[in-house]
PDB file of N, CA and C in Angstrom:
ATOM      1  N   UNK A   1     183.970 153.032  77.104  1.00  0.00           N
ATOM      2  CA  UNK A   1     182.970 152.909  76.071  1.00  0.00           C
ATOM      3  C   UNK A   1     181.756 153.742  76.438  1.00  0.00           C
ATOM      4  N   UNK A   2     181.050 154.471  75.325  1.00  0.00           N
ATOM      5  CA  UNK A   2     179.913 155.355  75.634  1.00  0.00           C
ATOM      6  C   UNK A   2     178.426 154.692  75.502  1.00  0.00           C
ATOM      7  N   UNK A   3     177.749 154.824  76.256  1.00  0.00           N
ATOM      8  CA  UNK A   3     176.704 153.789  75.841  1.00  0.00           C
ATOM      9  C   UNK A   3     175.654 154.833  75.939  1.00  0.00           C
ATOM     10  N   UNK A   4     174.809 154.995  74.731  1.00  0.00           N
ATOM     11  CA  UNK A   4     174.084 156.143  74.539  1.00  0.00           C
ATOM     12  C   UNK A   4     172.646 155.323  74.089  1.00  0.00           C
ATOM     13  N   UNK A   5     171.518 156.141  74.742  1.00  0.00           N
ATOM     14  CA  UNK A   5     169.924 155.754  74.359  1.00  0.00           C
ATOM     15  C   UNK A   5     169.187 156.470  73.570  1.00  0.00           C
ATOM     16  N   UNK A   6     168.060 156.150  73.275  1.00  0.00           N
ATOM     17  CA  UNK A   6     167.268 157.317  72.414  1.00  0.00           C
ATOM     18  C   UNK A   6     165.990 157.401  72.757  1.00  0.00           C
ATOM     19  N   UNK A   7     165.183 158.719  72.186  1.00  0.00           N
ATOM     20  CA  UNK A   7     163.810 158.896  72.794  1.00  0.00           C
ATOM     21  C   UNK A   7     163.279 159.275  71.717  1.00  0.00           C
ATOM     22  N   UNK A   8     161.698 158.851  71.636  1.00  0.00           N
ATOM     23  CA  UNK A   8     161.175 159.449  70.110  1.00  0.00           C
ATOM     24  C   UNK A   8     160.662 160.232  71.051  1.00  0.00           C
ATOM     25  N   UNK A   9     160.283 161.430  70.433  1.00  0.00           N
ATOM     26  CA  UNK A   9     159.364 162.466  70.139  1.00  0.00           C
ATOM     27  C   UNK A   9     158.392 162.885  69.918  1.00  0.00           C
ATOM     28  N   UNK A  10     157.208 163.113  69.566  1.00  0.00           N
ATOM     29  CA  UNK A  10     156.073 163.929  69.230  1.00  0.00           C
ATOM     30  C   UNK A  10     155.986 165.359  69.831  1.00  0.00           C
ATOM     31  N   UNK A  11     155.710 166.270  68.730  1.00  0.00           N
ATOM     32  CA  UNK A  11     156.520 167.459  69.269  1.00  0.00           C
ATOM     33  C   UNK A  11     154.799 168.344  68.240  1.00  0.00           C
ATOM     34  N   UNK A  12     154.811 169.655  68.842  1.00  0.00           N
ATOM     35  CA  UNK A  12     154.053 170.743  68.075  1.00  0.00           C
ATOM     36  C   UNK A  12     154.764 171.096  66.839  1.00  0.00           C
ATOM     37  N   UNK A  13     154.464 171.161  65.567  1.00  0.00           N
ATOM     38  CA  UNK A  13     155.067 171.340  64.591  1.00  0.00           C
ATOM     39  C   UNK A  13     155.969 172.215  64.629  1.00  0.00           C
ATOM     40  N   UNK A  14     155.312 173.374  64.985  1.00  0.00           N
ATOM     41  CA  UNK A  14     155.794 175.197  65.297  1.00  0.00           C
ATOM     42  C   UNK A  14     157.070 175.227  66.079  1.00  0.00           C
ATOM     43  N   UNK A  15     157.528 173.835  66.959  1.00  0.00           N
ATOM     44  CA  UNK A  15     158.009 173.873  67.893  1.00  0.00           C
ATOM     45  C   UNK A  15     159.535 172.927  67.817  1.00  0.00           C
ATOM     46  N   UNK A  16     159.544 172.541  66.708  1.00  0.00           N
ATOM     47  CA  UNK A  16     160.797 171.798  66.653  1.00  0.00           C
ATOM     48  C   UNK A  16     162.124 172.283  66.355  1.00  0.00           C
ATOM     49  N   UNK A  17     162.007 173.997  65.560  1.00  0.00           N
ATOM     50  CA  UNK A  17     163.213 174.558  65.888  1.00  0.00           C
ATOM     51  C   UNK A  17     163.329 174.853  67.388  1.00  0.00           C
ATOM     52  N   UNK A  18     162.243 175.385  68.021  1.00  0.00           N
ATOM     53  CA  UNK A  18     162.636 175.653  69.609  1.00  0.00           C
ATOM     54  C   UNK A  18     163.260 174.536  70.216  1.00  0.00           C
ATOM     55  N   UNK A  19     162.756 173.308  69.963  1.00  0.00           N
ATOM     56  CA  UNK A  19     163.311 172.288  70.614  1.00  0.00           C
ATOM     57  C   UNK A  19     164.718 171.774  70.459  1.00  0.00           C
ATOM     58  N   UNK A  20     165.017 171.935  69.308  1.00  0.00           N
ATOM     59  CA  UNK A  20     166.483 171.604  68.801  1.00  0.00           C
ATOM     60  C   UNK A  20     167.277 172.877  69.490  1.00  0.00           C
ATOM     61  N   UNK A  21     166.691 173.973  69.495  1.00  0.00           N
ATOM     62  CA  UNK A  21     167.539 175.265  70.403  1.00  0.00           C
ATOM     63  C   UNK A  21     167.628 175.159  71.545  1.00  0.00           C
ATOM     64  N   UNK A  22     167.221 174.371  72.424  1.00  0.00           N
ATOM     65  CA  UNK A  22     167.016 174.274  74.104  1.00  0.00           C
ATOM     66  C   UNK A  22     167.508 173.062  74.225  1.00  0.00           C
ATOM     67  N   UNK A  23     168.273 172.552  73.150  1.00  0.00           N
ATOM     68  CA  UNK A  23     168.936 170.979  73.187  1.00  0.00           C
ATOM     69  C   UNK A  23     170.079 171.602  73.183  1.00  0.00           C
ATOM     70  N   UNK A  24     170.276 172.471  72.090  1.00  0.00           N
ATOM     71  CA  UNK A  24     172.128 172.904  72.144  1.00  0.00           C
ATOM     72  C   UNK A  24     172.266 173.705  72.846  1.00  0.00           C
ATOM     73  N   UNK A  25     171.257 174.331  73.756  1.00  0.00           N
ATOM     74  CA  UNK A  25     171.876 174.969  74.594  1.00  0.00           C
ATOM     75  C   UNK A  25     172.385 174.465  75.767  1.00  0.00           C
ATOM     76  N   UNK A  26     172.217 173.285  76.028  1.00  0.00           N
ATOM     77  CA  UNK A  26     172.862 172.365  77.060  1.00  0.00           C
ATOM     78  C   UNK A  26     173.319 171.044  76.444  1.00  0.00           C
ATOM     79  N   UNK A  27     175.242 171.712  76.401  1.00  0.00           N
ATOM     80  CA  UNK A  27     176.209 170.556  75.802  1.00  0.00           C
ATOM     81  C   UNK A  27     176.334 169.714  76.415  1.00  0.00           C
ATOM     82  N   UNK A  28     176.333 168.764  75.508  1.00  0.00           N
ATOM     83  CA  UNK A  28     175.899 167.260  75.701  1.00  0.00           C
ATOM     84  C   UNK A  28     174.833 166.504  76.367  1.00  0.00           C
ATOM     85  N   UNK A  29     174.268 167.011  76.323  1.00  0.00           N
ATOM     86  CA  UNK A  29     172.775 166.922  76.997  1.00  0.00           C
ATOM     87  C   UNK A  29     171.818 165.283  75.986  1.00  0.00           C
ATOM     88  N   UNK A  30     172.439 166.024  74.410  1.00  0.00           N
ATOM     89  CA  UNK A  30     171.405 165.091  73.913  1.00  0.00           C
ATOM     90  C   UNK A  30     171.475 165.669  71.927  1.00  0.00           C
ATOM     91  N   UNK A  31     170.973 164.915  71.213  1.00  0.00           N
ATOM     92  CA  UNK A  31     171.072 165.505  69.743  1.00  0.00           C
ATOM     93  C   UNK A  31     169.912 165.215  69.566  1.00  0.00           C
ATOM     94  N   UNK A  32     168.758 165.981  68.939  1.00  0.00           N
ATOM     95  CA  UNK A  32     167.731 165.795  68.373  1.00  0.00           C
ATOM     96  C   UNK A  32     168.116 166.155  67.286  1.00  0.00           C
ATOM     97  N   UNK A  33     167.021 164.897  66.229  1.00  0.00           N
ATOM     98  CA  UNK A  33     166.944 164.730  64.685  1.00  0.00           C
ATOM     99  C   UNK A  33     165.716 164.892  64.264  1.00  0.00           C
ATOM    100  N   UNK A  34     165.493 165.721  63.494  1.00  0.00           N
ATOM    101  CA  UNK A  34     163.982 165.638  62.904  1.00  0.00           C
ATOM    102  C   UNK A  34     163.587 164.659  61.859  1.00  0.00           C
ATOM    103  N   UNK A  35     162.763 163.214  62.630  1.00  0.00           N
ATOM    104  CA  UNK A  35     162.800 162.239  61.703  1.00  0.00           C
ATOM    105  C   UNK A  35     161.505 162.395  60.725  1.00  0.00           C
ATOM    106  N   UNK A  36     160.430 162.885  61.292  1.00  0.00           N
ATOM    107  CA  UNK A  36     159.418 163.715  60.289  1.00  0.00           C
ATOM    108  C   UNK A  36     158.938 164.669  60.534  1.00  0.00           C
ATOM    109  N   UNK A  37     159.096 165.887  59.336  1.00  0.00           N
ATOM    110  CA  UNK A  37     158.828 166.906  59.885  1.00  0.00           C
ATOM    111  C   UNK A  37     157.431 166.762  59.551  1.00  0.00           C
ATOM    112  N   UNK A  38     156.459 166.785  58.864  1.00  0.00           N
ATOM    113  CA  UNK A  38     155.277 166.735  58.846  1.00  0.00           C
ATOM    114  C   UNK A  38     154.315 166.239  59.740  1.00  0.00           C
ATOM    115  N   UNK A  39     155.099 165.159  60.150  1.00  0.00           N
ATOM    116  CA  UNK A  39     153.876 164.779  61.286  1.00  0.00           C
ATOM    117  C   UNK A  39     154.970 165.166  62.918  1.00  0.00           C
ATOM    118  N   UNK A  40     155.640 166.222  62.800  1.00  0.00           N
ATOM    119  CA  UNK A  40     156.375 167.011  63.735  1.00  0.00           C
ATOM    120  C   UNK A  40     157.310 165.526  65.202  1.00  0.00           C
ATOM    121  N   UNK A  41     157.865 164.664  64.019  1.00  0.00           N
ATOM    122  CA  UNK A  41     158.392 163.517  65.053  1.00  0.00           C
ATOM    123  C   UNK A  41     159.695 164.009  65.235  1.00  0.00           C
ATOM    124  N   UNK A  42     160.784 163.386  66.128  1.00  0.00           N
ATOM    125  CA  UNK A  42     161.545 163.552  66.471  1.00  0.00           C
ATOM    126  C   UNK A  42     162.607 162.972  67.414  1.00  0.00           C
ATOM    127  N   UNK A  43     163.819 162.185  67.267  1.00  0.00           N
ATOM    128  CA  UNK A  43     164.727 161.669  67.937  1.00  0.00           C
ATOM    129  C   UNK A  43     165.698 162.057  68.791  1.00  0.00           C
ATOM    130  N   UNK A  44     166.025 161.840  70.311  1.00  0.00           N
ATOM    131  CA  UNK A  44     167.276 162.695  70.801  1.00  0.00           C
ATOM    132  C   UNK A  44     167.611 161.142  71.067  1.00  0.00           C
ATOM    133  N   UNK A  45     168.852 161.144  70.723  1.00  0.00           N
ATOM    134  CA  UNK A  45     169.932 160.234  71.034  1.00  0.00           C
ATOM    135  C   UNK A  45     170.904 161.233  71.897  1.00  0.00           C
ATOM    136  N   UNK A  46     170.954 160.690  73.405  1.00  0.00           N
ATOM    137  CA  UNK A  46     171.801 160.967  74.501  1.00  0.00           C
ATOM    138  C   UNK A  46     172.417 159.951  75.129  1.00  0.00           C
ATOM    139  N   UNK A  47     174.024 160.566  75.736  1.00  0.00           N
ATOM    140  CA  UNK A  47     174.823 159.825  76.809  1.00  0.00           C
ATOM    141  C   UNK A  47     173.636 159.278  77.872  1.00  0.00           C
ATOM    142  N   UNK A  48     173.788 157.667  78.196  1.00  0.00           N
ATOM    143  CA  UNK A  48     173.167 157.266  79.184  1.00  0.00           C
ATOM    144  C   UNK A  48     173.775 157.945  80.507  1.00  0.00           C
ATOM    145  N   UNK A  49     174.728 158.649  80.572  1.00  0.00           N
ATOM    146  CA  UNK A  49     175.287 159.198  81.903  1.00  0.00           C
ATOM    147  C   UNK A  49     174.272 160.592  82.268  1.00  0.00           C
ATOM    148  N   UNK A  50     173.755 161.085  80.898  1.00  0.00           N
ATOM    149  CA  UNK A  50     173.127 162.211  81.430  1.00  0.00           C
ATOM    150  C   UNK A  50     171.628 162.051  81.253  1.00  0.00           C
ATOM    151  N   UNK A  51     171.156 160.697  81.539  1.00  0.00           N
ATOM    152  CA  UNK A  51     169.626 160.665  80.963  1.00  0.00           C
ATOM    153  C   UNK A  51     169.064 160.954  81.846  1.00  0.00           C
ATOM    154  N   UNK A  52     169.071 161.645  83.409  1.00  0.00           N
ATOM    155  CA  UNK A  52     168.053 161.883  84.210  1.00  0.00           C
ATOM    156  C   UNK A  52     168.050 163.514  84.359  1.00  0.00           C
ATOM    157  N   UNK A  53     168.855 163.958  83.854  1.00  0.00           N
ATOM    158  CA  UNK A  53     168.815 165.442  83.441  1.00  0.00           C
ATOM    159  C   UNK A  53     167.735 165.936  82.036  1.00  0.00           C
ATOM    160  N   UNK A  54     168.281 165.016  81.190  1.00  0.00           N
ATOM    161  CA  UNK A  54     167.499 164.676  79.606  1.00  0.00           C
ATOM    162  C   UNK A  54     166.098 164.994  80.188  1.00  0.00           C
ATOM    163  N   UNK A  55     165.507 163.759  80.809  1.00  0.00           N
ATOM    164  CA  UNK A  55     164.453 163.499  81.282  1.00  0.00           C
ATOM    165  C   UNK A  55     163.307 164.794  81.906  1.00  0.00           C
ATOM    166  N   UNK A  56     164.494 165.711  82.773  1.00  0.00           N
ATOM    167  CA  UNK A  56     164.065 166.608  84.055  1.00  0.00           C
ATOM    168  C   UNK A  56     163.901 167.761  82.728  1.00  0.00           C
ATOM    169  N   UNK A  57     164.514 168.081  81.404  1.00  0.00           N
ATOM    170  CA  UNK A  57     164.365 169.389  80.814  1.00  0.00           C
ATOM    171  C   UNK A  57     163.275 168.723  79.744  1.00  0.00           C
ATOM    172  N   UNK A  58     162.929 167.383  79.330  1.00  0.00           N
ATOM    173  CA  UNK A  58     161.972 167.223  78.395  1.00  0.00           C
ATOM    174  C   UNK A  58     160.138 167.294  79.199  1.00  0.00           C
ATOM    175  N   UNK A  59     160.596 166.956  80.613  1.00  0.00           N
ATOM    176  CA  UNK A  59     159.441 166.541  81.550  1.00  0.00           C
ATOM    177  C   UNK A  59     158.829 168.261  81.116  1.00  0.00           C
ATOM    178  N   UNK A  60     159.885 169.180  81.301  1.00  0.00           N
ATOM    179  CA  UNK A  60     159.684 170.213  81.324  1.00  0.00           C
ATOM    180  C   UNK A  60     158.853 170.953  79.937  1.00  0.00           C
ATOM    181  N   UNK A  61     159.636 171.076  79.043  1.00  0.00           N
ATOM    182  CA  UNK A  61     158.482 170.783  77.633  1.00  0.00           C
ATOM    183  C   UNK A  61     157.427 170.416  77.493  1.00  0.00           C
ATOM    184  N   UNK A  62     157.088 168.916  78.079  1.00  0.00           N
ATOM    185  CA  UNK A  62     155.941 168.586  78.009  1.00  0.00           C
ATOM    186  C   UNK A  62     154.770 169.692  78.895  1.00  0.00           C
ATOM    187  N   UNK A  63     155.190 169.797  80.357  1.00  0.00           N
ATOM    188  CA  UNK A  63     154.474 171.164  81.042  1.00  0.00           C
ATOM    189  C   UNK A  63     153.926 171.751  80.361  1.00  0.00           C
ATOM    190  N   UNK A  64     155.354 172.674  79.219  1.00  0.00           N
ATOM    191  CA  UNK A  64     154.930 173.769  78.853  1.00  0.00           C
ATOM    192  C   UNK A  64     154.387 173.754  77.656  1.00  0.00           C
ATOM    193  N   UNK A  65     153.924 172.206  77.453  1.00  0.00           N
ATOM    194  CA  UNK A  65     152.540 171.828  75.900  1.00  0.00           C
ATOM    195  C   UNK A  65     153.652 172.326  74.842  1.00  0.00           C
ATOM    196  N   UNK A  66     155.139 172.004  74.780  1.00  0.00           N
ATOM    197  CA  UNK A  66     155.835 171.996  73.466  1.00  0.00           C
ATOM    198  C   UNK A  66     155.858 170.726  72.919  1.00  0.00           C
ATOM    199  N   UNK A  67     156.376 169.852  74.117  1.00  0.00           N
ATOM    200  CA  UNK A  67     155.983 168.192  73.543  1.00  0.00           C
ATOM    201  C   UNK A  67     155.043 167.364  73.821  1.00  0.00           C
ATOM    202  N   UNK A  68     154.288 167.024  73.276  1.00  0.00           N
ATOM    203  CA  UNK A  68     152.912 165.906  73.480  1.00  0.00           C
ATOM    204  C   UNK A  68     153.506 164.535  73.986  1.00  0.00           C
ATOM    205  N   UNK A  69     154.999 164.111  73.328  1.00  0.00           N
ATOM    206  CA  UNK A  69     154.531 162.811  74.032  1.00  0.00           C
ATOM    207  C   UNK A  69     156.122 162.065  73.984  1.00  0.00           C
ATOM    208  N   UNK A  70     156.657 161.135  74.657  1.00  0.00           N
ATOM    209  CA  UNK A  70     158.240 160.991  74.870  1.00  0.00           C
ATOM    210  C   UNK A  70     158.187 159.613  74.956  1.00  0.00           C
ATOM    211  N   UNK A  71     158.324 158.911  74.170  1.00  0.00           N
ATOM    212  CA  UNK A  71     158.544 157.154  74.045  1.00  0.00           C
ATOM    213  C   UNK A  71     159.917 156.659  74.033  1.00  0.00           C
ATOM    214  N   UNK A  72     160.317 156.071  74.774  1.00  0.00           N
ATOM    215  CA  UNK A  72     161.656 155.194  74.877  1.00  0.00           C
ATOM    216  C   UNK A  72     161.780 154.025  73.481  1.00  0.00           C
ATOM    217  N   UNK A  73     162.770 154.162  72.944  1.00  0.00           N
ATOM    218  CA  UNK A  73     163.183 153.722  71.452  1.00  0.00           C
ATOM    219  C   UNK A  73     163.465 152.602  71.693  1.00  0.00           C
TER     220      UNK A  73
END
């Protein structure tokens, strides 16, 4: 059985196609959904097997001021 978690988002508006592109570029990593685009929110539902990887490439985003802010769902 797969037991999968999710993370909201807050993301730079400008920045949510980049983000969805640096998601598929590492399969199975994670699916982001754009739950509003206006106020630039956003969901990745990922395998709990790969959530400390998830974690290590979003930590990374945040660095680089693409994502403002990463809340556990």
């Amino acid at each position: 059985m797969w037991n999968f978690g999710k993370l909201s988002l807050q993301l730079n508006r400008s920045d949510i196609s980049y983000v969805k592109f640096i998601m598929e570029g590492y399969d199975g990593l994670g699916i982001v959904t754009t739950t509003d685009p206006y106020a630039a929110q956003a969901t990745v539902t990922y395998p709990m097997s790969r959530k400390q990887s998830l974690l290590a490439l979003l930590d990374a985003l945040v660095r680089e001021g693409v994502i403002k802010e990463v809340n556990e769902s």
